[in-house]
C-alpha atoms as a PDB file:
ATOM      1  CA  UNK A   1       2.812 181.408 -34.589  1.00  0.00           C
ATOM      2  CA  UNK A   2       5.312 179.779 -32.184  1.00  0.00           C
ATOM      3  CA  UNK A   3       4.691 180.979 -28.777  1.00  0.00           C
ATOM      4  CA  UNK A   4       8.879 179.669 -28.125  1.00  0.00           C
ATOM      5  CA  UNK A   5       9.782 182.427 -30.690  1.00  0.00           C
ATOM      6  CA  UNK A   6       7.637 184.933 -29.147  1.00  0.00           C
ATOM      7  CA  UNK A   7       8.331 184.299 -25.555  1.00  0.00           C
ATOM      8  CA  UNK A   8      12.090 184.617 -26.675  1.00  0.00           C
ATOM      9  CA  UNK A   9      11.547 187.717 -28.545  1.00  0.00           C
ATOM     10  CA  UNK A  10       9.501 189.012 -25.682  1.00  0.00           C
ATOM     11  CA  UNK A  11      12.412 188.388 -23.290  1.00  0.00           C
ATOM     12  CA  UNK A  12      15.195 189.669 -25.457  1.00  0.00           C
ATOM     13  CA  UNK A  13      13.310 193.165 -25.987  1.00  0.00           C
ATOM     14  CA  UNK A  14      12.771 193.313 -22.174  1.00  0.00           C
ATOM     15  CA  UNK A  15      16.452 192.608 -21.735  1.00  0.00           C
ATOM     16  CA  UNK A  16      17.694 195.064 -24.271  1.00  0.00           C
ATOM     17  CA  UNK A  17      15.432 197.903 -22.350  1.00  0.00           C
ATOM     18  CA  UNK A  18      16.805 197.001 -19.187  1.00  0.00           C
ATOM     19  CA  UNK A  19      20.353 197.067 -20.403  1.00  0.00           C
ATOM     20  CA  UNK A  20      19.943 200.768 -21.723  1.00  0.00           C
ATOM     21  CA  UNK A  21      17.984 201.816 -18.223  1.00  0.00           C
ATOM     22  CA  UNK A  22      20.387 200.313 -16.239  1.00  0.00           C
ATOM     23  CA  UNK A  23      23.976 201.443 -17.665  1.00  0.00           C
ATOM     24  CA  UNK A  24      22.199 205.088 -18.163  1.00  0.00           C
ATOM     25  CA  UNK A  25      22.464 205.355 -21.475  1.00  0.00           C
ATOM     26  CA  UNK A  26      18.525 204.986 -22.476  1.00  0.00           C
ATOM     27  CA  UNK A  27      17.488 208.302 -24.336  1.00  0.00           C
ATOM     28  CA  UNK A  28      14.154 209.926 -23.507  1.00  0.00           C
ATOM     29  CA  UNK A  29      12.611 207.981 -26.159  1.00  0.00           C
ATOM     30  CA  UNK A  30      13.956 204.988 -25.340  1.00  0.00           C
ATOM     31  CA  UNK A  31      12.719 205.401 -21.963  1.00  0.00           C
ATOM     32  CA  UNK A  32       8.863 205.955 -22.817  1.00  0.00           C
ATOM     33  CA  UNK A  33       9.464 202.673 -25.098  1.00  0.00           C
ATOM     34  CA  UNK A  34      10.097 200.741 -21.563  1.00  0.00           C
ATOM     35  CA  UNK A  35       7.307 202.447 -19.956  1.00  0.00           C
ATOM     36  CA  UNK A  36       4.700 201.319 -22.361  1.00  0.00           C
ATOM     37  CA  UNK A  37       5.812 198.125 -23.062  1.00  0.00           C
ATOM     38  CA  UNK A  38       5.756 197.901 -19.435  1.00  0.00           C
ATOM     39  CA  UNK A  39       1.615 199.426 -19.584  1.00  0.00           C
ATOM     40  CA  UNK A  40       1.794 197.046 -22.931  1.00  0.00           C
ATOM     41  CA  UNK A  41       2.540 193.864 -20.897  1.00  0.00           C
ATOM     42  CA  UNK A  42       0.465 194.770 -17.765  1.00  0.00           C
ATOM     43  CA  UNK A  43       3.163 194.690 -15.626  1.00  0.00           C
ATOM     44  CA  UNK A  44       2.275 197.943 -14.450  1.00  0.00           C
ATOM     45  CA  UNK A  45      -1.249 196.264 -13.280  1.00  0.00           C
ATOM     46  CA  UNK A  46      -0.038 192.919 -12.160  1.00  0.00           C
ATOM     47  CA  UNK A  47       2.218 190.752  -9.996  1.00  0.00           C
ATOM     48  CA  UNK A  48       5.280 190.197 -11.709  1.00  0.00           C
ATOM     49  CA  UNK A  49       8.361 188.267 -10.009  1.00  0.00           C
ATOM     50  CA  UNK A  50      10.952 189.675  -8.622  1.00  0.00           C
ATOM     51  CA  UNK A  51      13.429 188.169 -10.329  1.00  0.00           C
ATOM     52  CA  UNK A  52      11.974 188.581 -14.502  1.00  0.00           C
ATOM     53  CA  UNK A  53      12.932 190.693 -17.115  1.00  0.00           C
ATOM     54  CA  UNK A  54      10.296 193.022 -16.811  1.00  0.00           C
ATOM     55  CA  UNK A  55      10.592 193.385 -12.676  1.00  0.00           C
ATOM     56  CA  UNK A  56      14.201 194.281 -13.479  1.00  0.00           C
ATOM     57  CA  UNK A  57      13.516 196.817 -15.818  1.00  0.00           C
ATOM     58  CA  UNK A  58      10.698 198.118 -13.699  1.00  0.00           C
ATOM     59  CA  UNK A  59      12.777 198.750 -10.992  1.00  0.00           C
ATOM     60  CA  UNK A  60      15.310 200.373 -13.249  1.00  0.00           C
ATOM     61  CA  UNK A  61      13.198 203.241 -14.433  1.00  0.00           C
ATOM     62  CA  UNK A  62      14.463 206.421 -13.292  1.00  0.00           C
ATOM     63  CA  UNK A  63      11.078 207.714 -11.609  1.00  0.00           C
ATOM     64  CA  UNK A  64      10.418 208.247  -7.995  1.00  0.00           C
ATOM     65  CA  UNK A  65       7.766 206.424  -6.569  1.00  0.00           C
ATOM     66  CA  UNK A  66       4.574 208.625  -5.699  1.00  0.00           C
ATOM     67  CA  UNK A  67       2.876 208.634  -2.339  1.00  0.00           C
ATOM     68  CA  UNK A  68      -1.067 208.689  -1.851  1.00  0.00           C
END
């Protein structure tokens, strides 16, 4: 399969996640979607730049951050 169509699908699912997180409007359902596509994409695991898709809707997630 085309990797160009996948990276683009990749990227426009991350993006449409984000876009729900961020204006507020992402349902409880939709918001477990983002976290395991997040877990899905190891982006929970691994170094991801600060300016991608996925950082962006990492950083959107309504969850505080635990402590140690």
């Amino acid at each position: 399969m085309d990797t160009k169509i996948l990276d683009e699908l990749h990227d426009s699912v991350a993006k449409e996640l984000l876009q729900k997180v961020k204006s507020g409007e992402a349902t409880a359902s939709e918001l477990s979607v983002a976290v395991k596509f997040l877990k899905d994409n190891g982006a929970v695991n691994e170094v991801i730049t600060s300016e991608s898709p996925m950082a962006n809707l990492l950083e959107s997630l309504p969850f505080e951050e635990m402590s140690h």
